[in-house]
C-alpha atoms as a PDB file:
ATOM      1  CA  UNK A   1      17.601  63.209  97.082  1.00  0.00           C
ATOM      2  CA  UNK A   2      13.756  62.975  96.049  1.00  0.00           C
ATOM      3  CA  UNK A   3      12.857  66.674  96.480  1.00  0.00           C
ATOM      4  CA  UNK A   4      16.534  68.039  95.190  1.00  0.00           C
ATOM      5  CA  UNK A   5      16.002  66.497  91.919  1.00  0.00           C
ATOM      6  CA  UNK A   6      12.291  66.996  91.120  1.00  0.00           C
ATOM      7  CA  UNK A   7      11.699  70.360  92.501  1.00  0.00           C
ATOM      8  CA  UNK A   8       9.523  72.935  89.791  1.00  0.00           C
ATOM      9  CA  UNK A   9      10.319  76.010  90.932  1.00  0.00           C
ATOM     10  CA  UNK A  10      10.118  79.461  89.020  1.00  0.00           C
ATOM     11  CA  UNK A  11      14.021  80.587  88.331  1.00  0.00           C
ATOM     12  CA  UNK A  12      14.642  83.848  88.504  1.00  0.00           C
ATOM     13  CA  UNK A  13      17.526  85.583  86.431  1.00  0.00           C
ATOM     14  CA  UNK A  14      19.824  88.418  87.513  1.00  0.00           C
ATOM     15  CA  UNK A  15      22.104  90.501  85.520  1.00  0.00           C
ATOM     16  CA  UNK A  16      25.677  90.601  85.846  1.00  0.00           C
ATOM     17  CA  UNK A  17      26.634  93.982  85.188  1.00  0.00           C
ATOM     18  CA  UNK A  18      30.889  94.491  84.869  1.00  0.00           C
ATOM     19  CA  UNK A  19      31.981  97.663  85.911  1.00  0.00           C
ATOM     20  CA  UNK A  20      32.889  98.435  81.997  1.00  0.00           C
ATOM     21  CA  UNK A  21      30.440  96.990  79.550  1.00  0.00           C
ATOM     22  CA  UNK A  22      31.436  98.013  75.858  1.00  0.00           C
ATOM     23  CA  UNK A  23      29.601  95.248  74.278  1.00  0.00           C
ATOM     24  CA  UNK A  24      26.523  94.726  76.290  1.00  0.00           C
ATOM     25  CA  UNK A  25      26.989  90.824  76.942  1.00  0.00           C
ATOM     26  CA  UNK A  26      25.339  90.972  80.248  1.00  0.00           C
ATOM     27  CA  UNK A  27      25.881  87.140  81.897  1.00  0.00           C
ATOM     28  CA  UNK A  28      23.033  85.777  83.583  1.00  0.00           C
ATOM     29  CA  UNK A  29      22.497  83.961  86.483  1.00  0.00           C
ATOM     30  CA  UNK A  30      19.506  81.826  87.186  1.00  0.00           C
ATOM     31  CA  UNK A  31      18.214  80.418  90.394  1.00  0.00           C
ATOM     32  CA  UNK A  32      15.293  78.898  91.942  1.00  0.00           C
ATOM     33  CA  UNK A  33      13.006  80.637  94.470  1.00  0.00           C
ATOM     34  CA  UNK A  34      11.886  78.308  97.007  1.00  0.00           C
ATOM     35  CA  UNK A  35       9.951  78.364  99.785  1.00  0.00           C
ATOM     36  CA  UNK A  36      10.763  78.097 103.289  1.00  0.00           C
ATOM     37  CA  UNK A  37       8.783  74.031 103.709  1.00  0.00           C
ATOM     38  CA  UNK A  38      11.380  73.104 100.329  1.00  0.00           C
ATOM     39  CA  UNK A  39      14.122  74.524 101.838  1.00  0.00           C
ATOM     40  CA  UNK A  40      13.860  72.663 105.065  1.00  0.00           C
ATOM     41  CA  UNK A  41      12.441  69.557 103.041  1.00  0.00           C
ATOM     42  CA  UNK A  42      16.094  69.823 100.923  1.00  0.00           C
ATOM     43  CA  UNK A  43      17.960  70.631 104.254  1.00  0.00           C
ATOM     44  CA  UNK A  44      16.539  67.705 105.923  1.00  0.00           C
ATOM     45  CA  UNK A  45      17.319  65.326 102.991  1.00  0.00           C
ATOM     46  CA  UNK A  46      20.986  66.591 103.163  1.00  0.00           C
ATOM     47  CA  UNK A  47      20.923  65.785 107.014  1.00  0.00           C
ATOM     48  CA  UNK A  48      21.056  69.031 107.913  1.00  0.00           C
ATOM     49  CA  UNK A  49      19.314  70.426 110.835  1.00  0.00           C
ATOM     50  CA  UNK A  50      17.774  73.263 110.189  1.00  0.00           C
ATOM     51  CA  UNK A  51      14.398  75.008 111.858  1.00  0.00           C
ATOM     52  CA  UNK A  52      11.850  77.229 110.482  1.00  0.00           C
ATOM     53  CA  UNK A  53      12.468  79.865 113.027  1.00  0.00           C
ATOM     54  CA  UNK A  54      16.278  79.450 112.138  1.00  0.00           C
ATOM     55  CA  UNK A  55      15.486  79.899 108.615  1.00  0.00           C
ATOM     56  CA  UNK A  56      13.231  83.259 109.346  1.00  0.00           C
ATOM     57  CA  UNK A  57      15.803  85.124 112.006  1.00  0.00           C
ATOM     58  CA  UNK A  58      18.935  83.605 110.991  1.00  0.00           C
ATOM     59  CA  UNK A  59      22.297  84.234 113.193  1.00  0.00           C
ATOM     60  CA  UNK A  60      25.627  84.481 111.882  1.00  0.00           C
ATOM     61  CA  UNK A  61      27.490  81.395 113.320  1.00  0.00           C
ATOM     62  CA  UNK A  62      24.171  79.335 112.456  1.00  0.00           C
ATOM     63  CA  UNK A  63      24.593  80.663 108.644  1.00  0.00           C
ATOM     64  CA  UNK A  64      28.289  79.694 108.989  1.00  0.00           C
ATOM     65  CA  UNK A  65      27.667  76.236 110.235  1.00  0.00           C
ATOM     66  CA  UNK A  66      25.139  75.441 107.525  1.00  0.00           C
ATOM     67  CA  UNK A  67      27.563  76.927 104.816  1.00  0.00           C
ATOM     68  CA  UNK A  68      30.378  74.714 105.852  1.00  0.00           C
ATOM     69  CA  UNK A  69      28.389  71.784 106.149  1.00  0.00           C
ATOM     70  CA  UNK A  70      27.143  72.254 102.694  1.00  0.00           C
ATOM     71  CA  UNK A  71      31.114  73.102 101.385  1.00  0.00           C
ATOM     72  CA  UNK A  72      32.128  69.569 102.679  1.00  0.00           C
ATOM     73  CA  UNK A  73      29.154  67.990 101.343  1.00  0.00           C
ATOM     74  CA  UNK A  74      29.306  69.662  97.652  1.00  0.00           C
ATOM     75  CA  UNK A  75      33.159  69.900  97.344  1.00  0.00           C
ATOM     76  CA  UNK A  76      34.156  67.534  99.815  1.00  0.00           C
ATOM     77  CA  UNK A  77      36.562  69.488 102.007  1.00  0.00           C
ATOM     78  CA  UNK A  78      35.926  70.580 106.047  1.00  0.00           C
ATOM     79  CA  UNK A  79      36.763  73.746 106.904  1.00  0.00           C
ATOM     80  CA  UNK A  80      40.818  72.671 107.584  1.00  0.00           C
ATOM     81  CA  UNK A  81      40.795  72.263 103.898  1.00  0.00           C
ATOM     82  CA  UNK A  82      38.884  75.208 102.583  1.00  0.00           C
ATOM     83  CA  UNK A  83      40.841  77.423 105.250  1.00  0.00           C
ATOM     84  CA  UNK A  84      44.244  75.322 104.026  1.00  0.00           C
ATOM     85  CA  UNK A  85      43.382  76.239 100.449  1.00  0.00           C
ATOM     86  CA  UNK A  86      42.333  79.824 100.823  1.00  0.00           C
ATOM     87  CA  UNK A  87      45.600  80.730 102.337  1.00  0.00           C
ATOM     88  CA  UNK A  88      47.978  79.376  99.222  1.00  0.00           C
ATOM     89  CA  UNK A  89      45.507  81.630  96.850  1.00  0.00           C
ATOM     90  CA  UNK A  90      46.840  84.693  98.951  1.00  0.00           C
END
């Protein structure tokens, strides 16, 4: 996707801080900060219906649907097979 792949955004980077940190190797995590227009540009390029006001005052199942949606597209496994998974880690 056009906007996926070319966006310049400003990472930001959090600390990782374990519980017990003897030798102060802190790992880092780095992601982008977008706004709300690239968000819904990148949602709408993944085919993803998504609304501004959605986006702003999100709801619970909505958040679930999206995340789902975006599980089967990046890993390529619904819900059955997440769900299937999950329970033979237990």
């Amino acid at each position: 996707p056009q906007l996926l792949s070319s966006l310049s955004t400003n990472d930001t980077c959090i600390r990782s801080l374990p519980a017990m940190d003897i030798t102060n190797n802190h790992q880092t995590f780095c992601f982008p900060l977008l706004k709300n227009a690239e968000i819904l540009q990148c949602m709408s390029e993944l085919e993803i219906d998504l609304t501004e006001a959605e986006l702003r005052e999100p709801n619970r199942n909505r958040v679930r649907t999206i995340f789902l949606v975006l599980v089967e597209l990046g890993l390529n496994m619904t819900e059955k097979d997440f769900t299937a998974q999950s329970k033979t880690v237990t």
